[in-house]
C-alpha atoms as a PDB file:
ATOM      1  CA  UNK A   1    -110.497 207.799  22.892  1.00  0.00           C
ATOM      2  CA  UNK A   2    -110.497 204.686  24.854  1.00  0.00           C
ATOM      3  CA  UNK A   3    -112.146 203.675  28.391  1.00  0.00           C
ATOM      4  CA  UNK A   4    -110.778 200.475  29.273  1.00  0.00           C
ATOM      5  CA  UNK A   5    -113.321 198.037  29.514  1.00  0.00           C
ATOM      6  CA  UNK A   6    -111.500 196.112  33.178  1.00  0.00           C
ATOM      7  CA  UNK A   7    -110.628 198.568  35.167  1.00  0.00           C
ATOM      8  CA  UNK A   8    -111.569 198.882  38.087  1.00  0.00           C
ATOM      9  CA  UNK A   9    -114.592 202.037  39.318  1.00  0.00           C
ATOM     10  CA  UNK A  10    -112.759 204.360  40.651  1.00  0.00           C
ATOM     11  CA  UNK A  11    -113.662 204.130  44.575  1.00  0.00           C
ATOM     12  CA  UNK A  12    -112.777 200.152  44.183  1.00  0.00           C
ATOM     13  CA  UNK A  13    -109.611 198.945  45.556  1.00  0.00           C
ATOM     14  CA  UNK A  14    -106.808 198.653  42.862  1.00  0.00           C
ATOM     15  CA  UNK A  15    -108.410 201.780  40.791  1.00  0.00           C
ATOM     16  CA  UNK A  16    -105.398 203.869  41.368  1.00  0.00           C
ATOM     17  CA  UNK A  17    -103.144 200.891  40.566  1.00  0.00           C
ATOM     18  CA  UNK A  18    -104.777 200.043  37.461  1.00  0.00           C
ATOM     19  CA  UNK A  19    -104.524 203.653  36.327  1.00  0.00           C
ATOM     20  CA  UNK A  20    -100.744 202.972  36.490  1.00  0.00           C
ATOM     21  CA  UNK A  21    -100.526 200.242  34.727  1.00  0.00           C
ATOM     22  CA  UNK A  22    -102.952 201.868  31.945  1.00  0.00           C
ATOM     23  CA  UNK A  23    -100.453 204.972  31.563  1.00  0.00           C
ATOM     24  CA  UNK A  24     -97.797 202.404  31.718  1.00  0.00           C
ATOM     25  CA  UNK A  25     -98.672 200.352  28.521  1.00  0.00           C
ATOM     26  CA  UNK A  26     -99.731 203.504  26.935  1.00  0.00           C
ATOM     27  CA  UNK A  27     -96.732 205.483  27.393  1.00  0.00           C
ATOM     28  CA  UNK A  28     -94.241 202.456  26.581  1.00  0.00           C
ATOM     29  CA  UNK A  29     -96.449 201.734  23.383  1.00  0.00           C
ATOM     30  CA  UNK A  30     -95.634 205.921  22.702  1.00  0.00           C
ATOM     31  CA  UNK A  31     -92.068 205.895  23.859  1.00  0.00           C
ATOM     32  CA  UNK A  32     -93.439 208.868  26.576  1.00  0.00           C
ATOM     33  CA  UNK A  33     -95.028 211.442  25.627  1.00  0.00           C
ATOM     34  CA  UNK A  34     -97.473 211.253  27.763  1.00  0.00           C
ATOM     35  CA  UNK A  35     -99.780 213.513  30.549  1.00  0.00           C
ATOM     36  CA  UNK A  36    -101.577 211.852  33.435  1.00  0.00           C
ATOM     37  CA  UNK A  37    -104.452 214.199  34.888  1.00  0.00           C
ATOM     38  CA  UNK A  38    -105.231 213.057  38.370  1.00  0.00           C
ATOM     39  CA  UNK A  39    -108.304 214.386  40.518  1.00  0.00           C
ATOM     40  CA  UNK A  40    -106.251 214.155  43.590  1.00  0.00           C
ATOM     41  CA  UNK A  41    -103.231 214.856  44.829  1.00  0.00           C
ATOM     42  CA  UNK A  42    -103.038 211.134  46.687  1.00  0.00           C
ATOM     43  CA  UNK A  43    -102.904 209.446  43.456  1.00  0.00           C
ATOM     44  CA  UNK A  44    -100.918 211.945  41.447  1.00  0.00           C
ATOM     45  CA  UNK A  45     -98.457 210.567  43.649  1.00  0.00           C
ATOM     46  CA  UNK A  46     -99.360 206.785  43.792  1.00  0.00           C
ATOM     47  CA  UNK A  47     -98.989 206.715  40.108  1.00  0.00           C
ATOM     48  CA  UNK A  48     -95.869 208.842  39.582  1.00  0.00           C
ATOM     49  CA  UNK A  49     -94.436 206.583  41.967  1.00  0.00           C
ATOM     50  CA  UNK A  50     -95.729 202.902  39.982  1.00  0.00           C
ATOM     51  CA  UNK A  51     -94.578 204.364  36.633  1.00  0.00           C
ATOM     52  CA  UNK A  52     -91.053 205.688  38.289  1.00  0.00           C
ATOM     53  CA  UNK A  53     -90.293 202.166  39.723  1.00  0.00           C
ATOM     54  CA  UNK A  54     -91.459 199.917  37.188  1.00  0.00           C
ATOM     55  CA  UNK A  55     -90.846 201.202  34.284  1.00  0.00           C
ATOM     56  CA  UNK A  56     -92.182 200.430  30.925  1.00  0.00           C
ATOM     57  CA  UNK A  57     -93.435 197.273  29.829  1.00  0.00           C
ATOM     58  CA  UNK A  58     -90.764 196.701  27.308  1.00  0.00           C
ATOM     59  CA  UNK A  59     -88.392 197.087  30.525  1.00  0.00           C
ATOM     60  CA  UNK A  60     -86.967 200.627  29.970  1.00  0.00           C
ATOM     61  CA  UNK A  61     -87.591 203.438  32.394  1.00  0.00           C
ATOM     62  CA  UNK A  62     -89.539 206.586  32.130  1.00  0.00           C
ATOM     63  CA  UNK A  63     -88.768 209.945  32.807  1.00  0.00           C
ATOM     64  CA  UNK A  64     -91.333 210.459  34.963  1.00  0.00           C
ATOM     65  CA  UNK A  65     -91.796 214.722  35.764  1.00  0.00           C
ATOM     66  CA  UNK A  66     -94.121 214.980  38.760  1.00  0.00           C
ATOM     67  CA  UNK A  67     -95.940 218.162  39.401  1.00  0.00           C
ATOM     68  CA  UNK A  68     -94.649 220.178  42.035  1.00  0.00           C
ATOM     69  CA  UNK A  69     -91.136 218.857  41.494  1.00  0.00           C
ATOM     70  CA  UNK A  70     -90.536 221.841  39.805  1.00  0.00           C
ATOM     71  CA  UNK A  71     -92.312 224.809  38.396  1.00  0.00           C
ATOM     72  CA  UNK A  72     -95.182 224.613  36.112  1.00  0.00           C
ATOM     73  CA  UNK A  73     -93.033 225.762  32.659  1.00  0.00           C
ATOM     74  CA  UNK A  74     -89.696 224.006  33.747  1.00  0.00           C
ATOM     75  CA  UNK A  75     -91.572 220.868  34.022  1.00  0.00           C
ATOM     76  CA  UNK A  76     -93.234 221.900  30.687  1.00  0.00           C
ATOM     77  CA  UNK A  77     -90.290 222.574  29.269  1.00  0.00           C
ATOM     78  CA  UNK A  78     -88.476 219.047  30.307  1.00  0.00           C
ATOM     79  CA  UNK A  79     -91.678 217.107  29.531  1.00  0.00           C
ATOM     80  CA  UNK A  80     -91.047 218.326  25.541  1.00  0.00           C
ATOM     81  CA  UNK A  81     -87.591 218.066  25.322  1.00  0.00           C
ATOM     82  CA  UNK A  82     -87.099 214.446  27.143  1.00  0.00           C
ATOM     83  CA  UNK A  83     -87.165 211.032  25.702  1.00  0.00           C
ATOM     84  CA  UNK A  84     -89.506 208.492  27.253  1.00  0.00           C
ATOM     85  CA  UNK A  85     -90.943 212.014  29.375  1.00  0.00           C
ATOM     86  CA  UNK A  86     -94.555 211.286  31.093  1.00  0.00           C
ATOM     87  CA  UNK A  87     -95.924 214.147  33.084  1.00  0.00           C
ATOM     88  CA  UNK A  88     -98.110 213.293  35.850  1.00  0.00           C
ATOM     89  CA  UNK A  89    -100.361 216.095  37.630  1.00  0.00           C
ATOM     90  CA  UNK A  90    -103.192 217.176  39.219  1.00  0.00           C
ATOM     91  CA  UNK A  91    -105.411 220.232  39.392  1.00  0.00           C
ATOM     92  CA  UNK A  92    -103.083 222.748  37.596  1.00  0.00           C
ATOM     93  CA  UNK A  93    -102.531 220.813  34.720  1.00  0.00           C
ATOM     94  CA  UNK A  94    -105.951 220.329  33.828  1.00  0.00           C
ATOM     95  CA  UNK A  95    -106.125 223.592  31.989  1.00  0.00           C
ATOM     96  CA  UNK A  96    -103.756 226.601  30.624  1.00  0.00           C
ATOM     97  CA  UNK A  97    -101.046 223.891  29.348  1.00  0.00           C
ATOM     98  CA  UNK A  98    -100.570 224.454  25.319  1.00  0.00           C
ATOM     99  CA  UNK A  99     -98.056 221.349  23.985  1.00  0.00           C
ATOM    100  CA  UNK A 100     -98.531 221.069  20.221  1.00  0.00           C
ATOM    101  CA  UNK A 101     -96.911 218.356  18.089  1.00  0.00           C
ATOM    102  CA  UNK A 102     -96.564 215.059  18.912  1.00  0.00           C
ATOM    103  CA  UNK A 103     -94.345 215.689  22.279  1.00  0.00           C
ATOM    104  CA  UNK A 104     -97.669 215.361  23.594  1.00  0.00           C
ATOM    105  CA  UNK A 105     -99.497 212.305  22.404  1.00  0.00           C
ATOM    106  CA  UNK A 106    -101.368 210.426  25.249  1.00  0.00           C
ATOM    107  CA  UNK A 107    -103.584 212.144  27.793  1.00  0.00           C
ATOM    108  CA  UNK A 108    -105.310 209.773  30.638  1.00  0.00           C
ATOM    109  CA  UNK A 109    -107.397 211.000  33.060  1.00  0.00           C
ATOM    110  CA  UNK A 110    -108.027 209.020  35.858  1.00  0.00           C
ATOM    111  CA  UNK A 111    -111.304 209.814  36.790  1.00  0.00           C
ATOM    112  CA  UNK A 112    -114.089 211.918  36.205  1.00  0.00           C
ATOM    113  CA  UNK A 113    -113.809 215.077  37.500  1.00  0.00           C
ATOM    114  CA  UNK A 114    -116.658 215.760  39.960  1.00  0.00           C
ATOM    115  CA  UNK A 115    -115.908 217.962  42.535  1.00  0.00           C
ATOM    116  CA  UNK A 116    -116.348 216.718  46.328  1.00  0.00           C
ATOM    117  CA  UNK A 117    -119.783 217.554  47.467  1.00  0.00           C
ATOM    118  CA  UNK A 118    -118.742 218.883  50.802  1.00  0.00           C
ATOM    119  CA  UNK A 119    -116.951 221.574  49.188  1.00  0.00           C
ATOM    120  CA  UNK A 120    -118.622 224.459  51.807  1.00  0.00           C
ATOM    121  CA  UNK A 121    -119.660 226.341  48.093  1.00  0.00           C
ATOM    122  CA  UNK A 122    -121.092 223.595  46.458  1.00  0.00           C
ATOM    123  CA  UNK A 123    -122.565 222.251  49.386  1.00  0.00           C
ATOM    124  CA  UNK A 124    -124.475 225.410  49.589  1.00  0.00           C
ATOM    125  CA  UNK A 125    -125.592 225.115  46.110  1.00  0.00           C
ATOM    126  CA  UNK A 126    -126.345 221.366  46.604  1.00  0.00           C
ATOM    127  CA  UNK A 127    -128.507 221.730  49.615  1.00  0.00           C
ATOM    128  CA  UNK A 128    -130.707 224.761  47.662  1.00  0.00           C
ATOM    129  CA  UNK A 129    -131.320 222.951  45.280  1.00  0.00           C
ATOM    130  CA  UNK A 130    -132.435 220.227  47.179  1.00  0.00           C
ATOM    131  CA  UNK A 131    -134.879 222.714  48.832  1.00  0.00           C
ATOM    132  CA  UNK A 132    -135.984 223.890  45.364  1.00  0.00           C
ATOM    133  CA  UNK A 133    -137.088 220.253  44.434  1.00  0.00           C
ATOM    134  CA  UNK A 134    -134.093 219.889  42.083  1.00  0.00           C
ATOM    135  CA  UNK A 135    -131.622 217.057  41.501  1.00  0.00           C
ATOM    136  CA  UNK A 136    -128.541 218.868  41.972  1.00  0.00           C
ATOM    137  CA  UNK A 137    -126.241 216.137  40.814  1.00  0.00           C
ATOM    138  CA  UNK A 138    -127.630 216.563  37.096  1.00  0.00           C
ATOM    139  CA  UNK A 139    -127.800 220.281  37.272  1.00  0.00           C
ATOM    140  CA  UNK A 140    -124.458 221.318  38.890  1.00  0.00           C
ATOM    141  CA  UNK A 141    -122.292 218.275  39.236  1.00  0.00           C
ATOM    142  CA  UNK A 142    -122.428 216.898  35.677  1.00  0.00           C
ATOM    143  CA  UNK A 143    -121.838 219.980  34.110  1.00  0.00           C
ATOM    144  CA  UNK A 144    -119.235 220.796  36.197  1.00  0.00           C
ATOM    145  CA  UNK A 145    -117.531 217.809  35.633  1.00  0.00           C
ATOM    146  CA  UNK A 146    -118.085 217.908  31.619  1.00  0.00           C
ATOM    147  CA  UNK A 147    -116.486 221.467  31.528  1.00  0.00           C
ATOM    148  CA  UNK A 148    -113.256 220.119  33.184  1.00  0.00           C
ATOM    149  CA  UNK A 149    -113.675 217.155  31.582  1.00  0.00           C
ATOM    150  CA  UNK A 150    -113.685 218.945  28.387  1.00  0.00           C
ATOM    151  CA  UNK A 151    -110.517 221.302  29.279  1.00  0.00           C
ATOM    152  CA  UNK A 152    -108.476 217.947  30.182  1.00  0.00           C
ATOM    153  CA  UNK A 153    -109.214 216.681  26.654  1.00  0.00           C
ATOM    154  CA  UNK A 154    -108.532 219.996  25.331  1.00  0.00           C
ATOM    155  CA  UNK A 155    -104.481 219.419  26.343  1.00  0.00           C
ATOM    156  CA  UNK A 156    -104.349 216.416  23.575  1.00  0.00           C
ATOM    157  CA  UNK A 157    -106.317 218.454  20.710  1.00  0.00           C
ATOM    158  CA  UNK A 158    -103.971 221.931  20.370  1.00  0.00           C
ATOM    159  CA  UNK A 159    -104.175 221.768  16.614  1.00  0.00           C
ATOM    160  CA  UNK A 160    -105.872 221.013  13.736  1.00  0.00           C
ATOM    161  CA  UNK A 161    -102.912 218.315  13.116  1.00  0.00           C
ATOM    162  CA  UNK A 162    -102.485 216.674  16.300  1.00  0.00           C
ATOM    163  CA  UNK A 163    -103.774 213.659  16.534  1.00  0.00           C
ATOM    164  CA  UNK A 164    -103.551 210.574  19.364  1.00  0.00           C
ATOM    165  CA  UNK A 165    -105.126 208.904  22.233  1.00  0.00           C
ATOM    166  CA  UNK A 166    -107.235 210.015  25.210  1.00  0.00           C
ATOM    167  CA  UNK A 167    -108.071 207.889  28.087  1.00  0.00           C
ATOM    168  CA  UNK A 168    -110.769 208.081  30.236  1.00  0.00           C
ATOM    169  CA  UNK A 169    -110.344 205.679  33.164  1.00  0.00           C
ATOM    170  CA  UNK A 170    -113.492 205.356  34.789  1.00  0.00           C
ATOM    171  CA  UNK A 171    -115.981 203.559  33.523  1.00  0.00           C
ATOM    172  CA  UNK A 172    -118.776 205.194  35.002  1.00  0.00           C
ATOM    173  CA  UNK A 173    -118.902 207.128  31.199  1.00  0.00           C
ATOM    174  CA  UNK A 174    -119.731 204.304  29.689  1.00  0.00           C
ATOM    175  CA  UNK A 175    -121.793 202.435  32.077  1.00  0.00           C
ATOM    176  CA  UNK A 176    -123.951 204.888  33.689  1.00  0.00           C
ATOM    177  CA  UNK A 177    -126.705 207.284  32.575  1.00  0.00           C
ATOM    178  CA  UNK A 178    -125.083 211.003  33.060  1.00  0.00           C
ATOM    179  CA  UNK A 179    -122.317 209.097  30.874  1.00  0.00           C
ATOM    180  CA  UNK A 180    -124.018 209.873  27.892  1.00  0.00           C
ATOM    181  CA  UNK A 181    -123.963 213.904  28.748  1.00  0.00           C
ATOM    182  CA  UNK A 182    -120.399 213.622  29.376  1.00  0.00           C
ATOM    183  CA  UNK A 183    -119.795 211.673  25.798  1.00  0.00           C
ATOM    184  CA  UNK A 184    -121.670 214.057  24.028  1.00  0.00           C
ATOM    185  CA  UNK A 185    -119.368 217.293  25.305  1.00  0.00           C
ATOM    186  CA  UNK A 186    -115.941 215.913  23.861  1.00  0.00           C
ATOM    187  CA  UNK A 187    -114.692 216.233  20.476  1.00  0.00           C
ATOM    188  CA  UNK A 188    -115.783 213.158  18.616  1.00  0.00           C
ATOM    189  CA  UNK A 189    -112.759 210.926  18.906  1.00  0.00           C
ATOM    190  CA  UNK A 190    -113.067 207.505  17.459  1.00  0.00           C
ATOM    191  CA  UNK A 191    -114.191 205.632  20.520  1.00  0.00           C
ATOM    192  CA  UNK A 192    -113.091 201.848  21.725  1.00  0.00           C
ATOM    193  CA  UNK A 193    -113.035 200.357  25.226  1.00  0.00           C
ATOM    194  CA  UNK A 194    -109.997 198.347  24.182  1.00  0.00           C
ATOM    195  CA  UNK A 195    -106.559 198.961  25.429  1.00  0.00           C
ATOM    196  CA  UNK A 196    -104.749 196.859  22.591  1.00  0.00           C
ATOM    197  CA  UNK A 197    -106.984 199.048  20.194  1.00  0.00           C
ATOM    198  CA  UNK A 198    -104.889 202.194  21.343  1.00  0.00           C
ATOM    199  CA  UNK A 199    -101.670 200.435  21.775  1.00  0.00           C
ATOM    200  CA  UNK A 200    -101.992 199.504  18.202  1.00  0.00           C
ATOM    201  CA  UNK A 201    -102.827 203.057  17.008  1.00  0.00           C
ATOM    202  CA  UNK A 202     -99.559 204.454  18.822  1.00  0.00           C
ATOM    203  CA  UNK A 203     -97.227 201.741  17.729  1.00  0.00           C
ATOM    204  CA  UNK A 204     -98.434 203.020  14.257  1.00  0.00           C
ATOM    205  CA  UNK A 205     -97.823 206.456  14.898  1.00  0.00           C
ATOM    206  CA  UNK A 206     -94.384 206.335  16.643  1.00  0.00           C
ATOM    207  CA  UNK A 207     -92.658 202.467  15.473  1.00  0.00           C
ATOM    208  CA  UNK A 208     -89.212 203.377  16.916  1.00  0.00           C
ATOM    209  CA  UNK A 209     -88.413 204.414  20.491  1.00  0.00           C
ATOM    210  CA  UNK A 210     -87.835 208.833  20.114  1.00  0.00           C
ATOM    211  CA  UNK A 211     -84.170 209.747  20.616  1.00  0.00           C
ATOM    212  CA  UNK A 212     -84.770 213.458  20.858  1.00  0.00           C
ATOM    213  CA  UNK A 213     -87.858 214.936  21.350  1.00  0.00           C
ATOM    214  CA  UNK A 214     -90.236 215.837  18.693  1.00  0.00           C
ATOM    215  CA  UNK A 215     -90.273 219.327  17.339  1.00  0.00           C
ATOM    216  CA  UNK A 216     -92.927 221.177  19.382  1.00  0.00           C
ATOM    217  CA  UNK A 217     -94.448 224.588  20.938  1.00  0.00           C
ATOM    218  CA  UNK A 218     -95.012 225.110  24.604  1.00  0.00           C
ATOM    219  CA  UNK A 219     -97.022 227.399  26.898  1.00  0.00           C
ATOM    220  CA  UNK A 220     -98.747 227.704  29.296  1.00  0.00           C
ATOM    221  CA  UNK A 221    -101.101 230.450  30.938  1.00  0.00           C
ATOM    222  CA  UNK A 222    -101.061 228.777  34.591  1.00  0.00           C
ATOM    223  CA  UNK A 223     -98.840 229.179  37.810  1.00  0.00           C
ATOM    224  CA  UNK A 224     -96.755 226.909  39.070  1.00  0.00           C
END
């Protein structure tokens, strides 16, 4: 598990940019195989379209499967069954998506997942707990946000076998207080804020570029 120690936070300019350019060396360095769990639907599309034009960094293109190109199991289904495949998505992704074997490899998320507090529920639940004297980031937002956080892990860990990289791109986990809550509810992955670190690992794991796909099961519980 890796957050990159210079990237950007995620409301500074060139965030959503950098997040590219993290799946990008990530994927190339695990020839695809990889899912990219946005928080918004703005920059599920901003980095679908940065990997799609660019490429890898060893110069060879992606298949890059957006979601809502297609529904939720024939995307699925392409993701583990294309060379050089990485899935990017948003909310429905983020749970009910069951890829084991090592067609799925590299998960990056990102950002943390905290919901917008002028959600008309939450802002409900924000303002009584204000009244109450609470602090109603600590007691509804954090947990909230480890819980998804948690189920976006959850699509690189299917089996006791698999094995590879998450990425967390927001550094706010490592630098801020709540960041410790959040650390504690993930498996415990071997931890590293280096990039190279992970390229490394993958390089190790898959040292020749995949000509078919990896043997693997899909399914999924969600709608497209």
């Amino acid at each position: 598990m890796i957050v990159p120690d210079a990237i950007p936070e995620p409301n500074a300019a060139g965030h959503r940019e950098a997040v590219a350019q993290v799946a990008r060396r990530l994927a190339t360095a695990a020839n695809g195989r990889t899912l990219v769990l946005c928080t918004a639907l703005a920059a599920m599309r901003a980095v679908a379209e940065t990997l799609r034009t660019q490429g890898g960094t060893d110069d060879a293109p992606f298949v890059v499967l957006t979601q809502g190109d297609a529904p939720k199991e024939t995307l699925l289904a392409r993701f583990t069954t294309t060379p050089r495949a990485v899935l990017v998505a948003s909310h429905s992704f983020w749970e009910g998506v069951d890829v084991v074997g090592e067609a799925l490899s590299v998960v990056v998320i990102d950002r943390l997942p905290f919901a917008p507090p002028n959600e008309p529920l939450l802002a409900a639940q924000i303002a009584r707990m204000k009244r109450a004297g609470s602090d109603p980031f600590l007691t509804i937002q954090v947990p909230r946000a480890a819980t998804l956080l948690q189920q976006g892990a959850g699509r690189l860990v299917r089996s006791e076998r698999d094995h590879g990289v998450l990425c967390i791109c927001d550094v706010r986990l490592a630098t801020r207080g709540y960041g410790k809550v959040l650390w504690s509810s993930l498996p415990p992955f071997r931890r590293s804020r280096s990039l190279a670190v992970a390229e490394n690992f993958l390089r190790t794991l898959f040292p020749e570029p995949r000509e078919t796909a990896a043997p693997s099961g899909v399914h999924s519980d969600g709608a497209p």
